[in-house]
PDB file of N, CA and C in Angstrom:
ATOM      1  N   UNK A   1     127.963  89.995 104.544  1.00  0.00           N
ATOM      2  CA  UNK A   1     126.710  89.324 104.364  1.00  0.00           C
ATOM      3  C   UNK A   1     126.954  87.846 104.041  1.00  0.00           C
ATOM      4  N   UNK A   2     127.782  87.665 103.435  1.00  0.00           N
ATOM      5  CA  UNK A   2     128.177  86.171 102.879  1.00  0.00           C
ATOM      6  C   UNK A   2     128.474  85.244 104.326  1.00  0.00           C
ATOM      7  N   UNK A   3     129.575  85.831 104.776  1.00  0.00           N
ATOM      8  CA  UNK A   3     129.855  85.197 106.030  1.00  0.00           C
ATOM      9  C   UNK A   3     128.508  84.689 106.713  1.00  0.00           C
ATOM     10  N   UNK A   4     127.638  85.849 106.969  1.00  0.00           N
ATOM     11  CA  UNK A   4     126.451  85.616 108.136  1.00  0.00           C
ATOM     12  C   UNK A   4     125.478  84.541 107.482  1.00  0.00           C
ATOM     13  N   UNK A   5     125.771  84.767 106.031  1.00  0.00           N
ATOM     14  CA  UNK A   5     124.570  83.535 105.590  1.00  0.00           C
ATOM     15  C   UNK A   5     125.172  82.516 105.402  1.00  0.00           C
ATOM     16  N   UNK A   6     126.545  82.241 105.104  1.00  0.00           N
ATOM     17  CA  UNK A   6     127.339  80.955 105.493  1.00  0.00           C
ATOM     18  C   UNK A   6     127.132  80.390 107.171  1.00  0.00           C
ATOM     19  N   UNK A   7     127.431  81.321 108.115  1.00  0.00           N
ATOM     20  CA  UNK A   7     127.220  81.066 109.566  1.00  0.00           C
ATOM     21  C   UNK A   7     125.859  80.046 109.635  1.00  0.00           C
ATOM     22  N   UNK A   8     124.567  80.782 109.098  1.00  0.00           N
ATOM     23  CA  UNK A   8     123.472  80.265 109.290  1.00  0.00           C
ATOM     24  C   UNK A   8     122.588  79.504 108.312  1.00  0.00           C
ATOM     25  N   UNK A   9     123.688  79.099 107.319  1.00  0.00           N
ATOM     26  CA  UNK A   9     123.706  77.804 106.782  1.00  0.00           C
ATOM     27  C   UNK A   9     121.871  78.379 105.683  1.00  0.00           C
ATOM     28  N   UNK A  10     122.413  79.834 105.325  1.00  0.00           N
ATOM     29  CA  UNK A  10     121.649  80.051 104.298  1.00  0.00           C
ATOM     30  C   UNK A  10     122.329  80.332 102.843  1.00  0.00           C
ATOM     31  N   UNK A  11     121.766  79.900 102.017  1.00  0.00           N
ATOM     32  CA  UNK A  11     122.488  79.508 100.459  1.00  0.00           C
ATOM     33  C   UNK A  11     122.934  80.895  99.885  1.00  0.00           C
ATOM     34  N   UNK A  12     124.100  81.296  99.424  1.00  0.00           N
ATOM     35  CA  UNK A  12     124.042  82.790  98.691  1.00  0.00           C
ATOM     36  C   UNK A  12     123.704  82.581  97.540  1.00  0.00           C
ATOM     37  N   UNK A  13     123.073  83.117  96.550  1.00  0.00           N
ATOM     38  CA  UNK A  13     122.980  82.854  95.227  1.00  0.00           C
ATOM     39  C   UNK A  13     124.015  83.819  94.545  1.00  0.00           C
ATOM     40  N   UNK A  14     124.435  83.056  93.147  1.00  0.00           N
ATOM     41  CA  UNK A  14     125.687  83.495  92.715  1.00  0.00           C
ATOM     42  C   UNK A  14     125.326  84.609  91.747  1.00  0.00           C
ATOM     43  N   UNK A  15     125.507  86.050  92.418  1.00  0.00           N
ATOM     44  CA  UNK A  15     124.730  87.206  91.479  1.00  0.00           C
ATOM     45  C   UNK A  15     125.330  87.464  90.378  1.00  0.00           C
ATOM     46  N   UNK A  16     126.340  86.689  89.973  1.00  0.00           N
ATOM     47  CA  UNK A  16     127.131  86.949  88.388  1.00  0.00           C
ATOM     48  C   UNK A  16     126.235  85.957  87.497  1.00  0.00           C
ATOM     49  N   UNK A  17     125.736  84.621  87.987  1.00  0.00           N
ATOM     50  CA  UNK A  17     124.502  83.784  87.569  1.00  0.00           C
ATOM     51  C   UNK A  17     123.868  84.688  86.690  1.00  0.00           C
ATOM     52  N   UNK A  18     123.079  83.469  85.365  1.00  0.00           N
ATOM     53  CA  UNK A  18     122.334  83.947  84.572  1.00  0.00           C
ATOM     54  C   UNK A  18     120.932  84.109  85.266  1.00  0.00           C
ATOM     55  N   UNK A  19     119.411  84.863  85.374  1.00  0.00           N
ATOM     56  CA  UNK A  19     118.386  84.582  85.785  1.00  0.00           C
ATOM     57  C   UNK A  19     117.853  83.435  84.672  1.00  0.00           C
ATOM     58  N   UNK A  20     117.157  82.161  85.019  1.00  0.00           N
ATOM     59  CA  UNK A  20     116.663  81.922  84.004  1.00  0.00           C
ATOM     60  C   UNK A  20     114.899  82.402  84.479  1.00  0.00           C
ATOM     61  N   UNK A  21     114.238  82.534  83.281  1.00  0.00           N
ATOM     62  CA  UNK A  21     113.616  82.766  82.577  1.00  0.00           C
ATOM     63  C   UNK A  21     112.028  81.896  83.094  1.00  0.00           C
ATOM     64  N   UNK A  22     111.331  81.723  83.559  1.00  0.00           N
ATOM     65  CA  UNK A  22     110.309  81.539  84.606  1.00  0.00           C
ATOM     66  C   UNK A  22     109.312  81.568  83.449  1.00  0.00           C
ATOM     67  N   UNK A  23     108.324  80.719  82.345  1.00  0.00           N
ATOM     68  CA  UNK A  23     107.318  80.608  81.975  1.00  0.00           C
ATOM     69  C   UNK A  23     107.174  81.710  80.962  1.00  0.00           C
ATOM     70  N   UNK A  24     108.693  81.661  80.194  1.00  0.00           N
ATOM     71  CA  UNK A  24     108.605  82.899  79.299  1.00  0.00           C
ATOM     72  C   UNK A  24     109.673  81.718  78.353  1.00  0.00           C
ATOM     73  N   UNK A  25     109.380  82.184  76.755  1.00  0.00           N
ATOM     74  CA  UNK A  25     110.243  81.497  76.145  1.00  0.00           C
ATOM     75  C   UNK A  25     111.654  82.099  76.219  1.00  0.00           C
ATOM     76  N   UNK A  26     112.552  81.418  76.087  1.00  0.00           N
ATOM     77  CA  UNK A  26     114.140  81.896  76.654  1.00  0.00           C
ATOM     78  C   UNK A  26     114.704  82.837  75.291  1.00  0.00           C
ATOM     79  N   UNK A  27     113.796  82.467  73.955  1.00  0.00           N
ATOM     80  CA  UNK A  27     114.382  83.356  72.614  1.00  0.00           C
ATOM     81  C   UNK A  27     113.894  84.723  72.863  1.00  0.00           C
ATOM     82  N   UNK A  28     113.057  85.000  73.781  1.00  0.00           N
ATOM     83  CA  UNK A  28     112.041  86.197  73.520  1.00  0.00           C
ATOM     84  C   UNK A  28     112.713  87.289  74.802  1.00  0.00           C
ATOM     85  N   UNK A  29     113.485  86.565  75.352  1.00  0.00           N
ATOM     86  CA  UNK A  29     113.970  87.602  76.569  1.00  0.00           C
ATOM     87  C   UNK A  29     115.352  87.729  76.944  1.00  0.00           C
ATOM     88  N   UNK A  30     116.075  89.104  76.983  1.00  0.00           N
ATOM     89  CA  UNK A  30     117.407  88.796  77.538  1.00  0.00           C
ATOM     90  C   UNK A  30     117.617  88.296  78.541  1.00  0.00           C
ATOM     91  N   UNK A  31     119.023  88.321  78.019  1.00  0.00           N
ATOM     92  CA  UNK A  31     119.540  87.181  79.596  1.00  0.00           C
ATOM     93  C   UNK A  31     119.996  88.110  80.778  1.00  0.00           C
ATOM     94  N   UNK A  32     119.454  88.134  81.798  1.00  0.00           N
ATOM     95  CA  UNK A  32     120.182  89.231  82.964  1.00  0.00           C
ATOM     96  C   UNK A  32     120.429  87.850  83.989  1.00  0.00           C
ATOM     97  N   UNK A  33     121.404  88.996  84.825  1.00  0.00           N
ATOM     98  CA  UNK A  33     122.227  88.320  86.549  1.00  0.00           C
ATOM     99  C   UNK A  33     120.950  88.034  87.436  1.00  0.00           C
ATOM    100  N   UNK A  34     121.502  87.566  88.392  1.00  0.00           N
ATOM    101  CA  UNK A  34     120.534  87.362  89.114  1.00  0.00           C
ATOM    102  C   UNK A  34     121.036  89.373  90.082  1.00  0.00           C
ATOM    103  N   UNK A  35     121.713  89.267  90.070  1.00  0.00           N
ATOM    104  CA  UNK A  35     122.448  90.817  90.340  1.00  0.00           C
ATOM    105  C   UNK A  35     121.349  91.862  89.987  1.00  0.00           C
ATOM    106  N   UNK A  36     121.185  92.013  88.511  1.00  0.00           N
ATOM    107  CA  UNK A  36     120.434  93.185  88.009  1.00  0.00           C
ATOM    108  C   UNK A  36     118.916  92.970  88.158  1.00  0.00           C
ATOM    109  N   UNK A  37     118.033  91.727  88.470  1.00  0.00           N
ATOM    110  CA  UNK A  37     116.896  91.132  88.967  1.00  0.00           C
ATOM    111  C   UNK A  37     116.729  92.008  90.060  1.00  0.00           C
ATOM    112  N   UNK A  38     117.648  91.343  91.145  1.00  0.00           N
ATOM    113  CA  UNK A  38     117.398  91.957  92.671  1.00  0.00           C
ATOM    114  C   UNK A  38     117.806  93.530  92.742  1.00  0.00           C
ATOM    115  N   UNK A  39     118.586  94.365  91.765  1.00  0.00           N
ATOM    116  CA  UNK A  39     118.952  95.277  91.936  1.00  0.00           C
ATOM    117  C   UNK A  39     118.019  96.823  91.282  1.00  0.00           C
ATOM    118  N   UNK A  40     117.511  95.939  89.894  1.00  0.00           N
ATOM    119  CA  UNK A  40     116.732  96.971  88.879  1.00  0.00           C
ATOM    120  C   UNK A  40     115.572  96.414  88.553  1.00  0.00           C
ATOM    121  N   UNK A  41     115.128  95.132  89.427  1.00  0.00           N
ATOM    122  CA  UNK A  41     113.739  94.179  89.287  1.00  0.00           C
ATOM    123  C   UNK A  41     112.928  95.037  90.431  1.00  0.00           C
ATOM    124  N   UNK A  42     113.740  94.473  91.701  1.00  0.00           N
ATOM    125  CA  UNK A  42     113.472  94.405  92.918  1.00  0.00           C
ATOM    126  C   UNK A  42     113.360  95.806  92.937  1.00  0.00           C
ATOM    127  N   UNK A  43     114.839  95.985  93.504  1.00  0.00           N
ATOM    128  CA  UNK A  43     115.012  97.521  94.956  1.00  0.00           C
ATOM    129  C   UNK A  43     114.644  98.388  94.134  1.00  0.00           C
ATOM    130  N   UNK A  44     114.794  98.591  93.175  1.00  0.00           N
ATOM    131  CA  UNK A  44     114.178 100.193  91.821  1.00  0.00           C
ATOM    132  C   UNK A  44     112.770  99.929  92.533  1.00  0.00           C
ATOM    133  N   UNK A  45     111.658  99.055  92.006  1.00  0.00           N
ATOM    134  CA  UNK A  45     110.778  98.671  92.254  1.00  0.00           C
ATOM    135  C   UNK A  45     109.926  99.265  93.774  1.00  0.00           C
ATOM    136  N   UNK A  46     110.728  98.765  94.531  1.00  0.00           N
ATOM    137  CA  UNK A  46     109.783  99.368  95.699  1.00  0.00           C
ATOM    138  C   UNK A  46     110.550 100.433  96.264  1.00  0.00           C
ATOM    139  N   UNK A  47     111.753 101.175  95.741  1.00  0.00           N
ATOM    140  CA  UNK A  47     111.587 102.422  96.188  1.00  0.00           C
ATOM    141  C   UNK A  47     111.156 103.121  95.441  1.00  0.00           C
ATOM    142  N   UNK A  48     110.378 102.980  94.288  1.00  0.00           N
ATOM    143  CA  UNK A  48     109.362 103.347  93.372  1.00  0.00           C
ATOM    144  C   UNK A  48     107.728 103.472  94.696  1.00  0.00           C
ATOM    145  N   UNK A  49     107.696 102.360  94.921  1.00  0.00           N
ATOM    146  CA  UNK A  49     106.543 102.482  95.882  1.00  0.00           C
ATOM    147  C   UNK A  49     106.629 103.410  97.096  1.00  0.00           C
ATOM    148  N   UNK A  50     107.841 103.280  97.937  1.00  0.00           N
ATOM    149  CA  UNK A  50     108.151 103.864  99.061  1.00  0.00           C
ATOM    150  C   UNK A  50     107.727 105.502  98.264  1.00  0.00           C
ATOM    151  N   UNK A  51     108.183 105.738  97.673  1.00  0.00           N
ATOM    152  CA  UNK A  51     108.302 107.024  96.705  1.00  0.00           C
ATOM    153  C   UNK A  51     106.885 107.726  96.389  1.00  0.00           C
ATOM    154  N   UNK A  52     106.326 106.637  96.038  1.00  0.00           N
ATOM    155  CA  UNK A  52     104.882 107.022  95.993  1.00  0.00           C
ATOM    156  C   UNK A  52     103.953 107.419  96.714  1.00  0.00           C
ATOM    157  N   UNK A  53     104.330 106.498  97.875  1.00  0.00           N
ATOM    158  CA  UNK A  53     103.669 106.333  99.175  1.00  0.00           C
ATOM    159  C   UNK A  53     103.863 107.749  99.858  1.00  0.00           C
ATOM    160  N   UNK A  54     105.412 108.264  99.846  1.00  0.00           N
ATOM    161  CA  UNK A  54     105.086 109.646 100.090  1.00  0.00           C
ATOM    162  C   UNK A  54     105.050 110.851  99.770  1.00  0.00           C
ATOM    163  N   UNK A  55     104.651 111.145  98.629  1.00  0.00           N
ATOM    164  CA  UNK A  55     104.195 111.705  97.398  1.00  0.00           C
ATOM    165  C   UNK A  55     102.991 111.759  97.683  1.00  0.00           C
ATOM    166  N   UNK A  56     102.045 110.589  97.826  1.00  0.00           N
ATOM    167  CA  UNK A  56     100.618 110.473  98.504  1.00  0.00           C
ATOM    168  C   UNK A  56     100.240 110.766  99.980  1.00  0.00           C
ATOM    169  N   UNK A  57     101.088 111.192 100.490  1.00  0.00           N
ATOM    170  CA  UNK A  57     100.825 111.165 101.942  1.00  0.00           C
ATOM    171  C   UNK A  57     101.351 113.146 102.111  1.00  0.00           C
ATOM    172  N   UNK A  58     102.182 113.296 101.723  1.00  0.00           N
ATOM    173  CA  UNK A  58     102.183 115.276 101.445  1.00  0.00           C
ATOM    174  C   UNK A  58     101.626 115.700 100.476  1.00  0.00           C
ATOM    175  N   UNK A  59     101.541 117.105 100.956  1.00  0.00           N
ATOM    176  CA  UNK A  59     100.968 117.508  99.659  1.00  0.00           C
ATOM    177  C   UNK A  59     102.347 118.521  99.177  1.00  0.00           C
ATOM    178  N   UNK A  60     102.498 119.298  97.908  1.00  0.00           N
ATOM    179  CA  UNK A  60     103.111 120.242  97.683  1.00  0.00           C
ATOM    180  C   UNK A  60     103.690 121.017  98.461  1.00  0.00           C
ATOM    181  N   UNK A  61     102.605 121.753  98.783  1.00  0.00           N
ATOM    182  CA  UNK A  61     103.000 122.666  99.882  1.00  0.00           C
ATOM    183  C   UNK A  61     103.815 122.455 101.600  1.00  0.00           C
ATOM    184  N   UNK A  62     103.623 121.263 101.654  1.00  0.00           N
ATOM    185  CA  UNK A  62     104.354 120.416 103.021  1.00  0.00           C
ATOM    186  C   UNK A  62     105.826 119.959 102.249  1.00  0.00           C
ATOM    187  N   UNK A  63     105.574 119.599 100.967  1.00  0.00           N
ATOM    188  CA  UNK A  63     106.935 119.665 100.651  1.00  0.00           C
ATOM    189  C   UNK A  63     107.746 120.250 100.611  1.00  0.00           C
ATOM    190  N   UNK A  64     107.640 121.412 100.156  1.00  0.00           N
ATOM    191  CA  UNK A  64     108.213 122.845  99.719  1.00  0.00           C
ATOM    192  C   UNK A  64     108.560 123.141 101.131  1.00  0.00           C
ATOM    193  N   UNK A  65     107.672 123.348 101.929  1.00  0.00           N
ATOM    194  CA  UNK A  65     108.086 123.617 103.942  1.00  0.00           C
ATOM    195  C   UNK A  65     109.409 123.081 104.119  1.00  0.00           C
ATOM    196  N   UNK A  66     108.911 121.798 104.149  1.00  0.00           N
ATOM    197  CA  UNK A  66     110.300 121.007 104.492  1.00  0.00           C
ATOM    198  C   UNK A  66     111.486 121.239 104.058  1.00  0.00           C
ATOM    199  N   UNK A  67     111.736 121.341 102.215  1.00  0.00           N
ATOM    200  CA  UNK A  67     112.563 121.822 101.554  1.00  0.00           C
ATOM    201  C   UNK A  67     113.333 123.265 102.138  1.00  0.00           C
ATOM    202  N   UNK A  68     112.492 124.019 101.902  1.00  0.00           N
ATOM    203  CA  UNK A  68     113.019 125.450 102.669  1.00  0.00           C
ATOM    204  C   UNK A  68     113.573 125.456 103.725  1.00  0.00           C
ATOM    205  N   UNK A  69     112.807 124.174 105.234  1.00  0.00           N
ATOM    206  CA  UNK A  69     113.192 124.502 106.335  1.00  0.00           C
ATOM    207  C   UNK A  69     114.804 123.976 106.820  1.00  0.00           C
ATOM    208  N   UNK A  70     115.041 123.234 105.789  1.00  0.00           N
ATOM    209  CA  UNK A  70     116.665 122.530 105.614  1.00  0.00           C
ATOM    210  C   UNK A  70     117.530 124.031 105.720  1.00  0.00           C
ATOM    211  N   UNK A  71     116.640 125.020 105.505  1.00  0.00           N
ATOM    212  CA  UNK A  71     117.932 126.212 105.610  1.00  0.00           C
ATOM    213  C   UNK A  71     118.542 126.167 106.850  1.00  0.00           C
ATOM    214  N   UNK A  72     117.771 125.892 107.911  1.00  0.00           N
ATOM    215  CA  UNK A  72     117.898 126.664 109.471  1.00  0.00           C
ATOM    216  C   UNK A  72     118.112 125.203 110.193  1.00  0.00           C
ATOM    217  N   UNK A  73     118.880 124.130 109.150  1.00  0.00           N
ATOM    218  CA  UNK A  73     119.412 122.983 109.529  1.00  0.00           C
ATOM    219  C   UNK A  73     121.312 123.317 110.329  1.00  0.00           C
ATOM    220  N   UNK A  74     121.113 123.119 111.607  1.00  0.00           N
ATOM    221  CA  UNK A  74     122.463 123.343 111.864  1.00  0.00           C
ATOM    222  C   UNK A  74     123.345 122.611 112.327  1.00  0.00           C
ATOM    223  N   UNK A  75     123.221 121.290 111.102  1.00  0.00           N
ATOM    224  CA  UNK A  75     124.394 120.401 110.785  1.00  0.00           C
ATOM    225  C   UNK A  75     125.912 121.023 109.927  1.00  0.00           C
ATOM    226  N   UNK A  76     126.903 120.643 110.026  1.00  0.00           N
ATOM    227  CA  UNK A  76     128.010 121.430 109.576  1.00  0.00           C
ATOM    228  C   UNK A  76     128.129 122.876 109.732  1.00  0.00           C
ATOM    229  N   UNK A  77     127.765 123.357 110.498  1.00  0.00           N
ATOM    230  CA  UNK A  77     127.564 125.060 110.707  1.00  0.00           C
ATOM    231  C   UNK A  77     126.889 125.280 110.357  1.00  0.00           C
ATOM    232  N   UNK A  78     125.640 125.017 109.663  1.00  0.00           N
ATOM    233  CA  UNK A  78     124.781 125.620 108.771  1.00  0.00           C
ATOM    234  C   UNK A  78     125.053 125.736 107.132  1.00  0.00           C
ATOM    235  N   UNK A  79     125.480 124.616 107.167  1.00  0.00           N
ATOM    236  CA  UNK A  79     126.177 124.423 105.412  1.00  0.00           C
ATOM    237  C   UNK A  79     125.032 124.917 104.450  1.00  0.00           C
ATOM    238  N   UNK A  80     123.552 124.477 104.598  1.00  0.00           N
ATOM    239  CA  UNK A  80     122.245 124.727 104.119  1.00  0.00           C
ATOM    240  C   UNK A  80     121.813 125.888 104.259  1.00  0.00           C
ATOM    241  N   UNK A  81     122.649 126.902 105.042  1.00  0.00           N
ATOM    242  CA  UNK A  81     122.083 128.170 105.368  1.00  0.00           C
ATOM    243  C   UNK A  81     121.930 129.068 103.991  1.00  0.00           C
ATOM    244  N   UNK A  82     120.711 129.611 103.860  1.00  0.00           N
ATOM    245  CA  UNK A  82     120.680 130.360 102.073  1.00  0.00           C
ATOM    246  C   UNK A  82     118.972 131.460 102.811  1.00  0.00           C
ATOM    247  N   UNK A  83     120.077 132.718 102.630  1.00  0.00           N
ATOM    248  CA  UNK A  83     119.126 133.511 102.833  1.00  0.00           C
ATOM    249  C   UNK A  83     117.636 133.994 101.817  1.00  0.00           C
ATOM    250  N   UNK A  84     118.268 133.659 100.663  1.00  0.00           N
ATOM    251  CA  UNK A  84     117.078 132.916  99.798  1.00  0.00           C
ATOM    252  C   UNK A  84     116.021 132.464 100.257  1.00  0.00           C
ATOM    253  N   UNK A  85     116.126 131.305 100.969  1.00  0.00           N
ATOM    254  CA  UNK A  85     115.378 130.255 101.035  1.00  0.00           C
ATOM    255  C   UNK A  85     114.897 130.593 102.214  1.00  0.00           C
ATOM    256  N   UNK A  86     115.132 131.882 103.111  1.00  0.00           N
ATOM    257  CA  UNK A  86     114.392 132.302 104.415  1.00  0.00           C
ATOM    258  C   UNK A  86     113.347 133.187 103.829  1.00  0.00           C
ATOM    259  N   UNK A  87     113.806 134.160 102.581  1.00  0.00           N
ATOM    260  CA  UNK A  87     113.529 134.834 102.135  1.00  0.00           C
ATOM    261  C   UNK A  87     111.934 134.531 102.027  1.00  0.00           C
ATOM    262  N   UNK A  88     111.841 133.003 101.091  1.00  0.00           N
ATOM    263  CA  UNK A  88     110.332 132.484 100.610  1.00  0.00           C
ATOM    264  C   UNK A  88     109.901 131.969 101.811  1.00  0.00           C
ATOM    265  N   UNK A  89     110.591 131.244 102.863  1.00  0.00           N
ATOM    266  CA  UNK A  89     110.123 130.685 103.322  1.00  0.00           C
ATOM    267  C   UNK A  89     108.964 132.152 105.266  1.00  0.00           C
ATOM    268  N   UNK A  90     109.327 132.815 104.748  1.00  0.00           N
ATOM    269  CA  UNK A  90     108.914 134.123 105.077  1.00  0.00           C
ATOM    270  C   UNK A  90     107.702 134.795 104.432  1.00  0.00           C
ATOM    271  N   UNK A  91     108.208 134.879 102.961  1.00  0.00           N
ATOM    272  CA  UNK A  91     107.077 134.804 102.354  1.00  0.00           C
ATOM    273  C   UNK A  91     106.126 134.245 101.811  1.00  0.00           C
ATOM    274  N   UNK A  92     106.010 132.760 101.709  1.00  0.00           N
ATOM    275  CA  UNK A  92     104.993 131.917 101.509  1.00  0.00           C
ATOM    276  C   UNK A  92     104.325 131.715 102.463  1.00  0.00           C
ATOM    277  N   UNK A  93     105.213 130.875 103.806  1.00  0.00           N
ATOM    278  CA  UNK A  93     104.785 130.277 105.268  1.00  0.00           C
ATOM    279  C   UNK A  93     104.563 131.278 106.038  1.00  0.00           C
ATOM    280  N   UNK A  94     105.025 132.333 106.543  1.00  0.00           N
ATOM    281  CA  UNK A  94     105.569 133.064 107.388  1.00  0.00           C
ATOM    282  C   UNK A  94     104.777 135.139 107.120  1.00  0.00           C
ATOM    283  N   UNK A  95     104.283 135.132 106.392  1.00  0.00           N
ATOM    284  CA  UNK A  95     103.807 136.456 106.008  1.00  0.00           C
ATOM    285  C   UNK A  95     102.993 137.406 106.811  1.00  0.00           C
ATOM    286  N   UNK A  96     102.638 136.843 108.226  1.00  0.00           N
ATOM    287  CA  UNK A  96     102.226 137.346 109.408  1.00  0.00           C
ATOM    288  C   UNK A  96     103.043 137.801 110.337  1.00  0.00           C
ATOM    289  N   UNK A  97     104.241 136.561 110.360  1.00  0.00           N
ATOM    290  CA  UNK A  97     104.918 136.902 111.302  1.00  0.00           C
ATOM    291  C   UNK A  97     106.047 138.088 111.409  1.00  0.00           C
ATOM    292  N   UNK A  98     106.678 138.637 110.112  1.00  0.00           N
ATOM    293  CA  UNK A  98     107.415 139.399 110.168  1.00  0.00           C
ATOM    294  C   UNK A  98     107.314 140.919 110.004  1.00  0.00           C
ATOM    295  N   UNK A  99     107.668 141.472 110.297  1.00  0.00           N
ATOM    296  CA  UNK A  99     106.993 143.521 109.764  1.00  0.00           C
ATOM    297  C   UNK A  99     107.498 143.521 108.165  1.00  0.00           C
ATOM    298  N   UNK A 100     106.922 144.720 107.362  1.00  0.00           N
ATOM    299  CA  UNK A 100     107.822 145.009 106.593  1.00  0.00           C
ATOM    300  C   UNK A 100     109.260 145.628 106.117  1.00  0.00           C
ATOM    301  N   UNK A 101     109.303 146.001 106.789  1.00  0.00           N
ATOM    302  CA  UNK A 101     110.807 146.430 107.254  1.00  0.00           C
ATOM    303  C   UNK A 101     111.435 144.644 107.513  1.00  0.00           C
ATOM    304  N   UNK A 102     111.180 144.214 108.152  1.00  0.00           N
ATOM    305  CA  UNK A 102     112.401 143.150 108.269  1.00  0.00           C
ATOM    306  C   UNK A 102     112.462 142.327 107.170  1.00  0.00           C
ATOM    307  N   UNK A 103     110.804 141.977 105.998  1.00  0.00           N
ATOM    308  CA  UNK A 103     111.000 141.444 104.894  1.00  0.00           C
ATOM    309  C   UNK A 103     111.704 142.329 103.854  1.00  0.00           C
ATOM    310  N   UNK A 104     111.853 143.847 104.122  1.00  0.00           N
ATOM    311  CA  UNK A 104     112.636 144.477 102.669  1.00  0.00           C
ATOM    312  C   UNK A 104     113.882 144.043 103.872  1.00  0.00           C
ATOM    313  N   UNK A 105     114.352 143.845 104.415  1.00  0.00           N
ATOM    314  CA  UNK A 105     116.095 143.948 105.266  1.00  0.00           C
ATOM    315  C   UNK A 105     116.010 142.561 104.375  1.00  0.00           C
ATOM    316  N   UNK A 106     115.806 141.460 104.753  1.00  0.00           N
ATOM    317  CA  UNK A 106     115.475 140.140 104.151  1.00  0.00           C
ATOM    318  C   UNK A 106     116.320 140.119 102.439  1.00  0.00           C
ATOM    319  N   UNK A 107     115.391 141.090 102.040  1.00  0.00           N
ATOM    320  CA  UNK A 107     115.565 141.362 100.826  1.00  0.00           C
ATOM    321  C   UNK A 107     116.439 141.873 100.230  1.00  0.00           C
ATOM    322  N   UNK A 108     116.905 142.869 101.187  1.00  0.00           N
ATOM    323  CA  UNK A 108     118.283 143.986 100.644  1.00  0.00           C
ATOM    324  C   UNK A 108     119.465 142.737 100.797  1.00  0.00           C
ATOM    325  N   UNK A 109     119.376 142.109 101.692  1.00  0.00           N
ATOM    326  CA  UNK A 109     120.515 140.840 102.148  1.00  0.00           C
ATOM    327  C   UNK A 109     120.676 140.020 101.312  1.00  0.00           C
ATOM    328  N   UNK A 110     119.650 139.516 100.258  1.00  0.00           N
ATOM    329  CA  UNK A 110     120.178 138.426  99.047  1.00  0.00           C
ATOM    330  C   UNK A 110     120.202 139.511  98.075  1.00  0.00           C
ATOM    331  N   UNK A 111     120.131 140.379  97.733  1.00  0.00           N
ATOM    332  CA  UNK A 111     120.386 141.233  96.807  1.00  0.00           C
ATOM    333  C   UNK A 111     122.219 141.440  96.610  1.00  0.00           C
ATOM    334  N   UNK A 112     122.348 142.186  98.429  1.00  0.00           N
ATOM    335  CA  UNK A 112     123.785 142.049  98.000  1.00  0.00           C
ATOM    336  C   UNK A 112     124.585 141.286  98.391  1.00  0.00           C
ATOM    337  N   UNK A 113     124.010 139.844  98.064  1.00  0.00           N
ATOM    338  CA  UNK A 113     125.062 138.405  98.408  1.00  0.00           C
ATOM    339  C   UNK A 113     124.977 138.337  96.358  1.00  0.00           C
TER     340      UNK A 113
END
């Protein structure tokens, strides 16, 4: 990053730098980097928002979906695979689709894992 903003003749600011202190008396406030500003001012800050934003945009129950559906994710072999988590996701989402017989098989299967 330094390089590219040297290239284009944009200033780095020196994040070991003290922040000063902007319309606040300087006795009344610690002294932070310009580092921990941009790091625990800033980026905390709006992935606080990002965070929110989708928190507000699902509800619970779309969460929980999603969560569960990471089982039948088949990245690394199925590292996420947890018959558990077919288990609910069967019985919360899914309670039409299967007979009973295949939800007690379901069942006998995390029992004896």
């Amino acid at each position: 990053m330094t390089s590219f903003c040297k290239h284009q003749d944009i200033e780095v600011p020196n994040m070991d730098a003290c922040l000063s202190s902007l319309g606040r008396s300087r006795r009344k406030t610690k002294s932070i980097t310009v580092e921990h500003h941009y790091r625990v001012d800033i980026f905390t800050a709006i992935i606080d928002q990002q965070f929110q934003k989708l928190n507000n945009r699902f509800n619970e129950q779309t969460i929980e979906l999603l969560k569960l559906s990471t089982t039948l994710d088949p990245k690394n072999n199925y590292k996420l695979f947890s018959v558990k988590d077919i288990c609910l996701l069967v019985d919360k989402f899914y309670p039409e689709d299967f007979s009973y017989q295949e939800k007690n098989s379901f069942k006998i299967l995390v029992a004896a894992l």
